[in-house]
PDB file of N, CA and C in Angstrom:
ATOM      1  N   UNK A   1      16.311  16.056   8.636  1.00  0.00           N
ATOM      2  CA  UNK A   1      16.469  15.798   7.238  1.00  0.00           C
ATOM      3  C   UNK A   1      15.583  16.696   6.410  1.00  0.00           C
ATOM      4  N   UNK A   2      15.390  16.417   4.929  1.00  0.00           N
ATOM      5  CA  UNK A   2      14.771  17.528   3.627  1.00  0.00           C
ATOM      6  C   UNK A   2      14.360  16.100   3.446  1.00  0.00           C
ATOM      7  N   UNK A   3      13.354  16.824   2.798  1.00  0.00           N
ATOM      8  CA  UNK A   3      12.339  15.752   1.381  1.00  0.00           C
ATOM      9  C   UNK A   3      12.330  16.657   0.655  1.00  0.00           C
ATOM     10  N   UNK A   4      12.770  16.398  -1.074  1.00  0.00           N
ATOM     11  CA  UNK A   4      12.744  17.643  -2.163  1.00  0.00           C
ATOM     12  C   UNK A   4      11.415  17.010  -2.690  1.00  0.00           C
ATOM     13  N   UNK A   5      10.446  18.064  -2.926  1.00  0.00           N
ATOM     14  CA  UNK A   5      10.017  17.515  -4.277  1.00  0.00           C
ATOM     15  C   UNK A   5      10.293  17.949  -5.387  1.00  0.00           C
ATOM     16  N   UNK A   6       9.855  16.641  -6.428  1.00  0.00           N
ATOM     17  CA  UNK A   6      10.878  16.592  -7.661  1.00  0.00           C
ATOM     18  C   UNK A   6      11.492  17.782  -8.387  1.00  0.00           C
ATOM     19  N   UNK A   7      10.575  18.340  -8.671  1.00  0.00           N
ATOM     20  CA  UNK A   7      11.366  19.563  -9.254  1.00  0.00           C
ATOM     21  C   UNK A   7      12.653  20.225  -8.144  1.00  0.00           C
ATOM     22  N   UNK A   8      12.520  20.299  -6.996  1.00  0.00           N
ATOM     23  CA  UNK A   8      13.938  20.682  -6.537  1.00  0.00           C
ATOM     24  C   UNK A   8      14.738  19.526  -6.678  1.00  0.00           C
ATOM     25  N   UNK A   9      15.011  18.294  -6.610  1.00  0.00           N
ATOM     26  CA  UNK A   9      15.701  17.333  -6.186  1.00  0.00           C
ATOM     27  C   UNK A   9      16.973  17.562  -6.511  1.00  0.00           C
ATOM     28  N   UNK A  10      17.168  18.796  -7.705  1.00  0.00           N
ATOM     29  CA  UNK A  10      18.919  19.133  -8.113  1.00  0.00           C
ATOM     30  C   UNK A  10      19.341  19.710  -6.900  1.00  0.00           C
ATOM     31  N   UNK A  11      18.583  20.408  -5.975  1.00  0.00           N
ATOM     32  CA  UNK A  11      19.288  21.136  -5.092  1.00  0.00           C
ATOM     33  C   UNK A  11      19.476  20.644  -3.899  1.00  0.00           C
ATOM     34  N   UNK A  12      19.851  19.128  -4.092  1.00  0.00           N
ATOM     35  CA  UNK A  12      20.056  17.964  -2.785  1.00  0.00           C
ATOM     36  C   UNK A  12      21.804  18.927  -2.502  1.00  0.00           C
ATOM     37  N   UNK A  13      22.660  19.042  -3.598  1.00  0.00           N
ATOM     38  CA  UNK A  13      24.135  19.327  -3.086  1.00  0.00           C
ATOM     39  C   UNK A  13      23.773  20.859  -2.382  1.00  0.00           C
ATOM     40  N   UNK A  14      23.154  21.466  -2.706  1.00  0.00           N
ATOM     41  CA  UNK A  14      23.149  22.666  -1.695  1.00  0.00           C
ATOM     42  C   UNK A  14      22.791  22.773  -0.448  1.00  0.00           C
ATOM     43  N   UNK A  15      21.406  21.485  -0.441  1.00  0.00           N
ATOM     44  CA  UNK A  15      20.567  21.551   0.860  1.00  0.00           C
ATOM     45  C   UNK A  15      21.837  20.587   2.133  1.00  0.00           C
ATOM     46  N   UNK A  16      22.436  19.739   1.204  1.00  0.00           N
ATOM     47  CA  UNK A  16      23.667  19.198   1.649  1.00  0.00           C
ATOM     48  C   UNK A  16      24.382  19.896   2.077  1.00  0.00           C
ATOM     49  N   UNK A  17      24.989  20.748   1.673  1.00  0.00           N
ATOM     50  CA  UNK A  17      26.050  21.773   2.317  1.00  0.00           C
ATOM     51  C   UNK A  17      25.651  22.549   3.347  1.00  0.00           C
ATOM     52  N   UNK A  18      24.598  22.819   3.098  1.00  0.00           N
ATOM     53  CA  UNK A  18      24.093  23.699   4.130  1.00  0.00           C
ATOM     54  C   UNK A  18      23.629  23.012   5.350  1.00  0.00           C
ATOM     55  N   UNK A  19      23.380  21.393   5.624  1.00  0.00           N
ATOM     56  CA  UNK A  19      23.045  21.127   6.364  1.00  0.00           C
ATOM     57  C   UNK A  19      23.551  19.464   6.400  1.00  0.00           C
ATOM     58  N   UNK A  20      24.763  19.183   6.500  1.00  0.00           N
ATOM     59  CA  UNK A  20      25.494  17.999   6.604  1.00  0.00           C
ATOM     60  C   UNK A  20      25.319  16.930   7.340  1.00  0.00           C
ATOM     61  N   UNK A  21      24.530  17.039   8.128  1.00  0.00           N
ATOM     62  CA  UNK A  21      23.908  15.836   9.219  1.00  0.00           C
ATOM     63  C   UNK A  21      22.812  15.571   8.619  1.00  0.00           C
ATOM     64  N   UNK A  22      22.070  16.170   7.671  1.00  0.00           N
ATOM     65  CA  UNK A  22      20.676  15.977   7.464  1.00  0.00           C
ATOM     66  C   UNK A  22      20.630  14.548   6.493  1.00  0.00           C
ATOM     67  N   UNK A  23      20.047  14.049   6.391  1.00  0.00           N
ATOM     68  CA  UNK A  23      19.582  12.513   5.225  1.00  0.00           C
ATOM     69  C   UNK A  23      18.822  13.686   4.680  1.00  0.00           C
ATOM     70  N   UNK A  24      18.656  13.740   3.024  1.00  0.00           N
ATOM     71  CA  UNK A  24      17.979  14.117   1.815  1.00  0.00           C
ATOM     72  C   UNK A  24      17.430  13.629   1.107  1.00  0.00           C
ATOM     73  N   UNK A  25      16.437  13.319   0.990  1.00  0.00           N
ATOM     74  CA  UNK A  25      15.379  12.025   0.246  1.00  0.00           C
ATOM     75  C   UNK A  25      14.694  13.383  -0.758  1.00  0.00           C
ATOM     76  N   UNK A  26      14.197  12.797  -2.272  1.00  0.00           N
ATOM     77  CA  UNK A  26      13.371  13.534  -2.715  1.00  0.00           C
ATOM     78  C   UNK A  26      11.974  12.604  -3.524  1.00  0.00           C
ATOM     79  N   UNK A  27      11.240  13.003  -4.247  1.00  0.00           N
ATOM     80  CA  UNK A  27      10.079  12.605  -4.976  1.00  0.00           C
ATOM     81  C   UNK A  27      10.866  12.308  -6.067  1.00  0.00           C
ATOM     82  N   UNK A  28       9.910  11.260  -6.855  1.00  0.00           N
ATOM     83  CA  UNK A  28      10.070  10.833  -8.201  1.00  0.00           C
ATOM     84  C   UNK A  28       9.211  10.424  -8.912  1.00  0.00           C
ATOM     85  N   UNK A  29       8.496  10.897  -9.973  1.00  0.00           N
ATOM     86  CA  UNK A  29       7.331  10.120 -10.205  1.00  0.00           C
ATOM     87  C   UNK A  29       7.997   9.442 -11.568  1.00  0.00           C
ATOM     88  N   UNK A  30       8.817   9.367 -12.382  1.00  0.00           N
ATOM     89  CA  UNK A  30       9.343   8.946 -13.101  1.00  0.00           C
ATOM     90  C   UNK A  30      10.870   8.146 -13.088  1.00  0.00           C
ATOM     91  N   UNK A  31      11.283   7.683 -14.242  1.00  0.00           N
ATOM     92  CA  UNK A  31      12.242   6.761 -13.990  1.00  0.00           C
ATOM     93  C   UNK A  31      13.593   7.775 -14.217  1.00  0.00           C
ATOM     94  N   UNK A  32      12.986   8.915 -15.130  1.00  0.00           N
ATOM     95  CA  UNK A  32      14.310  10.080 -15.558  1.00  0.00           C
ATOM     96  C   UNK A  32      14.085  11.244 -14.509  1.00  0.00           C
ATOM     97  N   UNK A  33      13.393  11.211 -13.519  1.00  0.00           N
ATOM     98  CA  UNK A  33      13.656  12.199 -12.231  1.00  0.00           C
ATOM     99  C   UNK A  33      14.160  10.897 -11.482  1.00  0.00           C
ATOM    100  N   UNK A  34      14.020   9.863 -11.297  1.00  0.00           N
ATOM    101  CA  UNK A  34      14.916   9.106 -10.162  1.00  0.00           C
ATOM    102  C   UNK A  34      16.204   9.317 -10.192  1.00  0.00           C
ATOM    103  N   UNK A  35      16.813   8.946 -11.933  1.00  0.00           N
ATOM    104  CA  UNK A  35      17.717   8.911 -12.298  1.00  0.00           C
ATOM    105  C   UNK A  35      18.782  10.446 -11.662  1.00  0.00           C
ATOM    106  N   UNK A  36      17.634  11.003 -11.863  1.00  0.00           N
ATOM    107  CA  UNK A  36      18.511  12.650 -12.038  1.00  0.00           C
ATOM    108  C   UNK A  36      18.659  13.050 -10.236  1.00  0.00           C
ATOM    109  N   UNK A  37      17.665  12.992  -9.431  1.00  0.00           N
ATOM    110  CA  UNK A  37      17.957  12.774  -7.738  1.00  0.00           C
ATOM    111  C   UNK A  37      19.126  12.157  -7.496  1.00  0.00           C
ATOM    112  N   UNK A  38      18.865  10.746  -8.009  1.00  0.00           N
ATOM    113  CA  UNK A  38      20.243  10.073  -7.846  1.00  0.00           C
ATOM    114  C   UNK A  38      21.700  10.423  -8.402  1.00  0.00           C
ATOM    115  N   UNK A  39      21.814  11.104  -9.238  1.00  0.00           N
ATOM    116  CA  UNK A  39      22.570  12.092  -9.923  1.00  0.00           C
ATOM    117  C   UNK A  39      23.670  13.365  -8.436  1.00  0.00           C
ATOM    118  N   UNK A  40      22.304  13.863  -8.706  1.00  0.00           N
ATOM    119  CA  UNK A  40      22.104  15.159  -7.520  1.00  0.00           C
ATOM    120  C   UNK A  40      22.170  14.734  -6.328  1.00  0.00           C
ATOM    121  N   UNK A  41      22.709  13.478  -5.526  1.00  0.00           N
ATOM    122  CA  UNK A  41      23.194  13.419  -4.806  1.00  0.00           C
ATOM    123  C   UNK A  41      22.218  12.817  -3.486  1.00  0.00           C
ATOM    124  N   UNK A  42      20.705  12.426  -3.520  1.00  0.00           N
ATOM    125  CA  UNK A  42      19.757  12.273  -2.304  1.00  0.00           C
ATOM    126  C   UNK A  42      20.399  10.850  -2.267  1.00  0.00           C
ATOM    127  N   UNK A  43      19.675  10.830  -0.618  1.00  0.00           N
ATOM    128  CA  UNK A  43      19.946   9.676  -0.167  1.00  0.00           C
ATOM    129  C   UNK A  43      18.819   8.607  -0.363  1.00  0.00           C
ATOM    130  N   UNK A  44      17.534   8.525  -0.529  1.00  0.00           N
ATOM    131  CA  UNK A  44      16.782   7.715  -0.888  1.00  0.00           C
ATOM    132  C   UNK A  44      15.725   8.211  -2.148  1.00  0.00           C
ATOM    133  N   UNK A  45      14.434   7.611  -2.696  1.00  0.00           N
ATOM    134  CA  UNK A  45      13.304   8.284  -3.154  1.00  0.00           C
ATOM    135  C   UNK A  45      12.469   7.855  -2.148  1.00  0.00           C
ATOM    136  N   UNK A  46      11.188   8.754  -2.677  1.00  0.00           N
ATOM    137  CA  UNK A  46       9.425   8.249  -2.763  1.00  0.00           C
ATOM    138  C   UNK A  46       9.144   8.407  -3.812  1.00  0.00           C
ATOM    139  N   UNK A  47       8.714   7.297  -4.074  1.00  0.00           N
ATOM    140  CA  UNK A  47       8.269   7.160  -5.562  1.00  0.00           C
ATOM    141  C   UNK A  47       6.360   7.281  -5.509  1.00  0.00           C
ATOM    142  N   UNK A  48       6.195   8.012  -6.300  1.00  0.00           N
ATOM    143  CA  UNK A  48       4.359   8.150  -6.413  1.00  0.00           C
ATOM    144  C   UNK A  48       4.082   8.638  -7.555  1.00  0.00           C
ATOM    145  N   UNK A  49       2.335   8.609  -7.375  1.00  0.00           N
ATOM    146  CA  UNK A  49       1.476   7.497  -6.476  1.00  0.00           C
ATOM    147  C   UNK A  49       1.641   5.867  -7.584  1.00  0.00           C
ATOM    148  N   UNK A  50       1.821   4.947  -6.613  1.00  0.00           N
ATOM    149  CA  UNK A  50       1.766   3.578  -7.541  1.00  0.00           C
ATOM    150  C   UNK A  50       0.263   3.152  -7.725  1.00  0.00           C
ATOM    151  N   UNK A  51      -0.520   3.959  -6.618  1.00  0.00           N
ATOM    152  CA  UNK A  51      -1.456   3.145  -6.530  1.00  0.00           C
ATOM    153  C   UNK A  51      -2.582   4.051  -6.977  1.00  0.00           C
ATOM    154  N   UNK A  52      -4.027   4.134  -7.057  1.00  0.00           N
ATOM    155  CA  UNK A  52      -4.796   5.376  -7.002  1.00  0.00           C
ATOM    156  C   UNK A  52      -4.544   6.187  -5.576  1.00  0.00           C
ATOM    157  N   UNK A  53      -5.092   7.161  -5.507  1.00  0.00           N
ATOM    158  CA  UNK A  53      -4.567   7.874  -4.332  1.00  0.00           C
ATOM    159  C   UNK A  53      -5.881   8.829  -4.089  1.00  0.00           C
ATOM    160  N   UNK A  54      -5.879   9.401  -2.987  1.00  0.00           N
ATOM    161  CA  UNK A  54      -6.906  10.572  -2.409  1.00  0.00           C
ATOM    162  C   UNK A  54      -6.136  11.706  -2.690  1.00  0.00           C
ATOM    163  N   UNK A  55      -4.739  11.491  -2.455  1.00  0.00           N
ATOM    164  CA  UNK A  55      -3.941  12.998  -2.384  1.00  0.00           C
ATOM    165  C   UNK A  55      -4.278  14.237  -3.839  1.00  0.00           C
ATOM    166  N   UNK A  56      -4.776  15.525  -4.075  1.00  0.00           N
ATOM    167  CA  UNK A  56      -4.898  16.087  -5.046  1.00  0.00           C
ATOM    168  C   UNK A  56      -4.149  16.514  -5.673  1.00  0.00           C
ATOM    169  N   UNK A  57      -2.615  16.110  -5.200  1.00  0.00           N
ATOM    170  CA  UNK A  57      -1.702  16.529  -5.777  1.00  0.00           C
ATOM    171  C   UNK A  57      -1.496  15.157  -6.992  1.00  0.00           C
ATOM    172  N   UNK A  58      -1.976  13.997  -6.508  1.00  0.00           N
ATOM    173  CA  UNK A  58      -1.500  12.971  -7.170  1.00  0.00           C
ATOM    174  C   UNK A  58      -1.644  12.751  -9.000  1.00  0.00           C
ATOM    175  N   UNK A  59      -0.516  11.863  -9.426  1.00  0.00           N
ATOM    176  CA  UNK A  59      -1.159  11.802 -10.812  1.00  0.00           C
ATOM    177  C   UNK A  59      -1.603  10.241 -11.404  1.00  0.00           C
ATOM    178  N   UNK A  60      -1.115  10.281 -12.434  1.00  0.00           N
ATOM    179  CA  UNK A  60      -1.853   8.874 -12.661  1.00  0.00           C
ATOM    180  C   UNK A  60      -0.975   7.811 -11.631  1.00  0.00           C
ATOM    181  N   UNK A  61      -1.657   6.922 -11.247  1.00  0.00           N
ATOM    182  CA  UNK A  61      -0.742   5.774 -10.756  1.00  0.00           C
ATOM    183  C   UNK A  61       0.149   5.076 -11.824  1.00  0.00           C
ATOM    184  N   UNK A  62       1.278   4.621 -11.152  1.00  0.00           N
ATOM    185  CA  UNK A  62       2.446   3.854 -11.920  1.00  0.00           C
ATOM    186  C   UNK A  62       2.066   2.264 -12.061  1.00  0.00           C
ATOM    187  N   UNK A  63       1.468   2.013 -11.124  1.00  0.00           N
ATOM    188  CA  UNK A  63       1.489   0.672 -10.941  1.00  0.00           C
ATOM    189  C   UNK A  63       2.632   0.362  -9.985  1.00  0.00           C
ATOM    190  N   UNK A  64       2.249  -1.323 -10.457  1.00  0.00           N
ATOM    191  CA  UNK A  64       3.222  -2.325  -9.614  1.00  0.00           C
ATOM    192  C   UNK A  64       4.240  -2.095 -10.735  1.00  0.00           C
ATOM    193  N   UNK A  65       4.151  -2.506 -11.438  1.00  0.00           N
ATOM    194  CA  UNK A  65       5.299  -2.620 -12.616  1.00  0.00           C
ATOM    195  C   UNK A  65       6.174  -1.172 -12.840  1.00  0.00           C
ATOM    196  N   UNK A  66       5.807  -0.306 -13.199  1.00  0.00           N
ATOM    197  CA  UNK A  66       6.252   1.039 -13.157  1.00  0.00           C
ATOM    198  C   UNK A  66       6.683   1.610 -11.832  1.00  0.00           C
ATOM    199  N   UNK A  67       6.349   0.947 -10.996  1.00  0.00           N
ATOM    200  CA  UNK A  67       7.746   1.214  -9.783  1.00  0.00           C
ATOM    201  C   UNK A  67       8.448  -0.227  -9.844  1.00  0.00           C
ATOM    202  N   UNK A  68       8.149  -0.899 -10.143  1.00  0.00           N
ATOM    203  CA  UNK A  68       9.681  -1.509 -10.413  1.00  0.00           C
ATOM    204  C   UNK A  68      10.595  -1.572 -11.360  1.00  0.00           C
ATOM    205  N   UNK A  69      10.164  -0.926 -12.511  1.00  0.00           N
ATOM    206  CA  UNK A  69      10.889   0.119 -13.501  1.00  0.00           C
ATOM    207  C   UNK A  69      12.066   0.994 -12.451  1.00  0.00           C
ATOM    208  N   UNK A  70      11.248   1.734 -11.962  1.00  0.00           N
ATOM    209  CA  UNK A  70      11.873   2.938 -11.779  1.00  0.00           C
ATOM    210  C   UNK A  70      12.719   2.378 -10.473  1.00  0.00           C
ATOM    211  N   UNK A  71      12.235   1.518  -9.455  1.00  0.00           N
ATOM    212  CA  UNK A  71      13.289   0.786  -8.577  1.00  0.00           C
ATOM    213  C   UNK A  71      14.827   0.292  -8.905  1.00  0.00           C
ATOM    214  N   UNK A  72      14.568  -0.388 -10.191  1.00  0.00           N
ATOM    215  CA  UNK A  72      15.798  -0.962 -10.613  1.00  0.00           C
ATOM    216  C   UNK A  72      16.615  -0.099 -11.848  1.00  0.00           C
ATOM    217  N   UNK A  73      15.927   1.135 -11.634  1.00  0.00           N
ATOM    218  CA  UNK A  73      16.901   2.283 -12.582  1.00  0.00           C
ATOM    219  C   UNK A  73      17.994   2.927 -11.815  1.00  0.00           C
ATOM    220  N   UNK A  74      17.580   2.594 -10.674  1.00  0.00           N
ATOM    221  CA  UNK A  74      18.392   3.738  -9.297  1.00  0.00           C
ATOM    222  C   UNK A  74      19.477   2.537  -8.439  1.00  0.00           C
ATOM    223  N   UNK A  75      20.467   3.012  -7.577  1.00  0.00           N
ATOM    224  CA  UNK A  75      21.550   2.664  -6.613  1.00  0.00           C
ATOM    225  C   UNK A  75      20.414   2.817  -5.389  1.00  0.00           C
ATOM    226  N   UNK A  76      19.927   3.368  -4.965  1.00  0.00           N
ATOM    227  CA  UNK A  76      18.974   3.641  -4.007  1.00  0.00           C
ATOM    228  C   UNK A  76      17.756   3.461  -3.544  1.00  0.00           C
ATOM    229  N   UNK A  77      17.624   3.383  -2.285  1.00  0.00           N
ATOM    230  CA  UNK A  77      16.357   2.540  -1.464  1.00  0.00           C
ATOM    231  C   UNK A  77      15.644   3.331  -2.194  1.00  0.00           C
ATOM    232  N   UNK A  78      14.108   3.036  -2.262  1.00  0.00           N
ATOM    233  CA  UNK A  78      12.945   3.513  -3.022  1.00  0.00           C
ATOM    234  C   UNK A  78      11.668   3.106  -2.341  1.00  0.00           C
ATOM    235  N   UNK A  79      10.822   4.145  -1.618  1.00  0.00           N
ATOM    236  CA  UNK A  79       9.912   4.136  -0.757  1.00  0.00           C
ATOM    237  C   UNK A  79       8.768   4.450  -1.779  1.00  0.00           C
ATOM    238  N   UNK A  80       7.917   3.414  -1.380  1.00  0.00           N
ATOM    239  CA  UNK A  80       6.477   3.205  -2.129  1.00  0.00           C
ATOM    240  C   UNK A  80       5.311   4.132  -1.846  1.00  0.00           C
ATOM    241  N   UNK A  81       5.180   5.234  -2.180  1.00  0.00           N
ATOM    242  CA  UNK A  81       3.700   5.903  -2.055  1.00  0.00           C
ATOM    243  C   UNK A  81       2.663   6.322  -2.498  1.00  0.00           C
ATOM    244  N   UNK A  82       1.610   6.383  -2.392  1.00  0.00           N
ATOM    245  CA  UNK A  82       0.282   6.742  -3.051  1.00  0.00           C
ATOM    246  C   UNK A  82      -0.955   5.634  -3.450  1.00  0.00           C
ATOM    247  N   UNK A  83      -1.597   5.774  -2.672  1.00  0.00           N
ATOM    248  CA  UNK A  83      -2.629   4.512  -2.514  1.00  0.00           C
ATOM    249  C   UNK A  83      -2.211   2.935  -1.696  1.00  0.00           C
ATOM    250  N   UNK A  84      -1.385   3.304  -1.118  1.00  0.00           N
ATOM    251  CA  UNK A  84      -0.382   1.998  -0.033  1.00  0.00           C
ATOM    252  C   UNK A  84      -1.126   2.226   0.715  1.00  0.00           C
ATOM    253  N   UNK A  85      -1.750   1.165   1.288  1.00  0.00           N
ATOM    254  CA  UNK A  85      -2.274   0.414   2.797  1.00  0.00           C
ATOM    255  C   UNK A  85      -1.987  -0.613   2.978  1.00  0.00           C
ATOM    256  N   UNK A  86      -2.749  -1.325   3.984  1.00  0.00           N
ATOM    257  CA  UNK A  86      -2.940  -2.388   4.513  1.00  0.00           C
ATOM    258  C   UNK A  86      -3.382  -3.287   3.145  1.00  0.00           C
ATOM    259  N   UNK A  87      -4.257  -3.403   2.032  1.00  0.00           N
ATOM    260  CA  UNK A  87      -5.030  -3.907   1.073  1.00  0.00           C
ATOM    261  C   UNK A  87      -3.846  -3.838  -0.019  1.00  0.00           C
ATOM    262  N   UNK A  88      -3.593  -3.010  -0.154  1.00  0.00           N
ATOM    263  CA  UNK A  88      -2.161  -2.716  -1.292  1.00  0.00           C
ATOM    264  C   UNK A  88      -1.103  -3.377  -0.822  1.00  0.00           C
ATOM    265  N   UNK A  89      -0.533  -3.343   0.277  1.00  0.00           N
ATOM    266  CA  UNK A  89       0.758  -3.497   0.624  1.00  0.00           C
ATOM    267  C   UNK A  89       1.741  -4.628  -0.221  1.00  0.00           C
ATOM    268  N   UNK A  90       0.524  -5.532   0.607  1.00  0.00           N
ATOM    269  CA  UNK A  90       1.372  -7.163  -0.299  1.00  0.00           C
ATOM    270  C   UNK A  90       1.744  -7.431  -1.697  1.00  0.00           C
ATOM    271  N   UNK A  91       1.077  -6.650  -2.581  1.00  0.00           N
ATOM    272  CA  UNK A  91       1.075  -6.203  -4.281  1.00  0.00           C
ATOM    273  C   UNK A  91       2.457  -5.742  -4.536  1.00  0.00           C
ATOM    274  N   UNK A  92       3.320  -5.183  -3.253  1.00  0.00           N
ATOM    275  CA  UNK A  92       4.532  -4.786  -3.396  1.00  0.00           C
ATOM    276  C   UNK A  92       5.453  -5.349  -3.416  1.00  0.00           C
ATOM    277  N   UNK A  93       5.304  -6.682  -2.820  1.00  0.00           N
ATOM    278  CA  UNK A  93       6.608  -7.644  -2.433  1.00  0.00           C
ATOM    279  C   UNK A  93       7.059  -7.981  -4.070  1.00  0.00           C
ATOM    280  N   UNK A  94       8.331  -7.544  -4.290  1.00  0.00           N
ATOM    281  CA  UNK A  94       9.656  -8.271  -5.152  1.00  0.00           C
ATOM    282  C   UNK A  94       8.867  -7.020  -6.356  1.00  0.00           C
ATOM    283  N   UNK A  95       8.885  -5.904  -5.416  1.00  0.00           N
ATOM    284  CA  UNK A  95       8.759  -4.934  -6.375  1.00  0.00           C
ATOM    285  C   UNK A  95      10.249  -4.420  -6.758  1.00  0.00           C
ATOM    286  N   UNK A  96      10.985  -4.427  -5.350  1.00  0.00           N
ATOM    287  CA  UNK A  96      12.399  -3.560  -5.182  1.00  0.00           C
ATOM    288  C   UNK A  96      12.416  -2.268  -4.450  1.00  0.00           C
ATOM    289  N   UNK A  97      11.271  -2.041  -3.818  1.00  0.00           N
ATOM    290  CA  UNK A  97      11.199  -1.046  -2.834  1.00  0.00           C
ATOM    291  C   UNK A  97      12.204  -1.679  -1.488  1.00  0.00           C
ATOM    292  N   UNK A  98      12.583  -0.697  -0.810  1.00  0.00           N
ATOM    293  CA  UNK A  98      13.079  -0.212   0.677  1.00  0.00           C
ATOM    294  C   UNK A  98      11.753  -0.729   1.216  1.00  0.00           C
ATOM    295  N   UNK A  99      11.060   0.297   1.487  1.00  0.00           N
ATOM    296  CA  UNK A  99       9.800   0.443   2.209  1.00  0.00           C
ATOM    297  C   UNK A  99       8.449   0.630   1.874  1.00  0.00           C
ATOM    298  N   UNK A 100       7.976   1.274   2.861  1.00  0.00           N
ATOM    299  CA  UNK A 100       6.587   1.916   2.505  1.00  0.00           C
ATOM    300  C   UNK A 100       5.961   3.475   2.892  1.00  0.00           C
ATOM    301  N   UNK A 101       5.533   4.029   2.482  1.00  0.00           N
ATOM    302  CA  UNK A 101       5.527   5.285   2.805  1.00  0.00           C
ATOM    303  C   UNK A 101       3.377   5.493   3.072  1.00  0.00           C
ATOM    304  N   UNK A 102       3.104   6.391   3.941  1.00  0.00           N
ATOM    305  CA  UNK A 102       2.032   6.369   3.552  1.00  0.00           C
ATOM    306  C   UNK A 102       1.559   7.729   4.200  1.00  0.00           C
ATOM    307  N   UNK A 103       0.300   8.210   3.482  1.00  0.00           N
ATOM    308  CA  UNK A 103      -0.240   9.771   4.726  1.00  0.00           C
ATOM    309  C   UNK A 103      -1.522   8.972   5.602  1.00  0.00           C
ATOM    310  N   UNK A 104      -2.923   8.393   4.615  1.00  0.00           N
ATOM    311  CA  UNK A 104      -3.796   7.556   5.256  1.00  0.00           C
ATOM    312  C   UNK A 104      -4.020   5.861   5.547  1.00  0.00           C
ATOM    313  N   UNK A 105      -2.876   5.686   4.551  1.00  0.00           N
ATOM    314  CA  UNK A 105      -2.808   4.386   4.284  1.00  0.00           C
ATOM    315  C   UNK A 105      -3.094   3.600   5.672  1.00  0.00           C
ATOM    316  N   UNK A 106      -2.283   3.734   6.579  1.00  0.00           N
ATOM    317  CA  UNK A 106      -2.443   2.864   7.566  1.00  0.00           C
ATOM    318  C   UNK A 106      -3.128   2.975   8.967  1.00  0.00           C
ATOM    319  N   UNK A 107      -4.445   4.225   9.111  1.00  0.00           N
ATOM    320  CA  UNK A 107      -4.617   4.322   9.865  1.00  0.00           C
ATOM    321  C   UNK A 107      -5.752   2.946  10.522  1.00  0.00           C
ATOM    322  N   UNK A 108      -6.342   3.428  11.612  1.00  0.00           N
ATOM    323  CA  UNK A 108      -7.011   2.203  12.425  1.00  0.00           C
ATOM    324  C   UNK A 108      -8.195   1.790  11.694  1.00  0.00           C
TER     325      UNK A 108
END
């Protein structure tokens, strides 16, 4: 499979064509890039960061609420990332996420 991030996420129908078995998931940190992925054809998001995060790419957190904004803007599963662990996790339930996504979140 592809993961776009957001700024590619229009080019889900190309990465599609070119590679038809693949699942295409992209980034979203907003509710009008979900919208527009979902548009463009991916098969799921990651939505980030909800939470604070270590990552330096990250920006402000969304919150709990602001991913469930952006959950119930979309047809599509919506994977939770950025500051998700073990301590966060439960903050998520009857957010409207799929899942959970994480890089350190869950180690030992």
């Amino acid at each position: 499979g592809a993961h776009l991030p957001q700024r590619l996420a229009e080019t889900a129908p190309a990465v599609r064509a070119a590679h038809p078995a693949w699942r295409v998931t992209a980034a979203a940190h907003d509710a009008a890039a979900a919208r527009a992925a979902e548009l463009a054809g991916v098969e799921a998001l990651v939505v980030s960061p909800v939470f604070p995060s270590n990552s330096p790419s990250a920006g402000t957190p969304l919150g709990v609420e602001g991913l469930a904004v952006i959950a119930a803007s979309v047809a599509l599963p919506v994977y939770a990332l950025g500051g998700v662990n073990a301590k966060t996790a439960d903050a998520l339930v009857g957010a409207g996420v799929y899942g959970l996504a994480g890089i350190e979140g869950f180690g030992a």
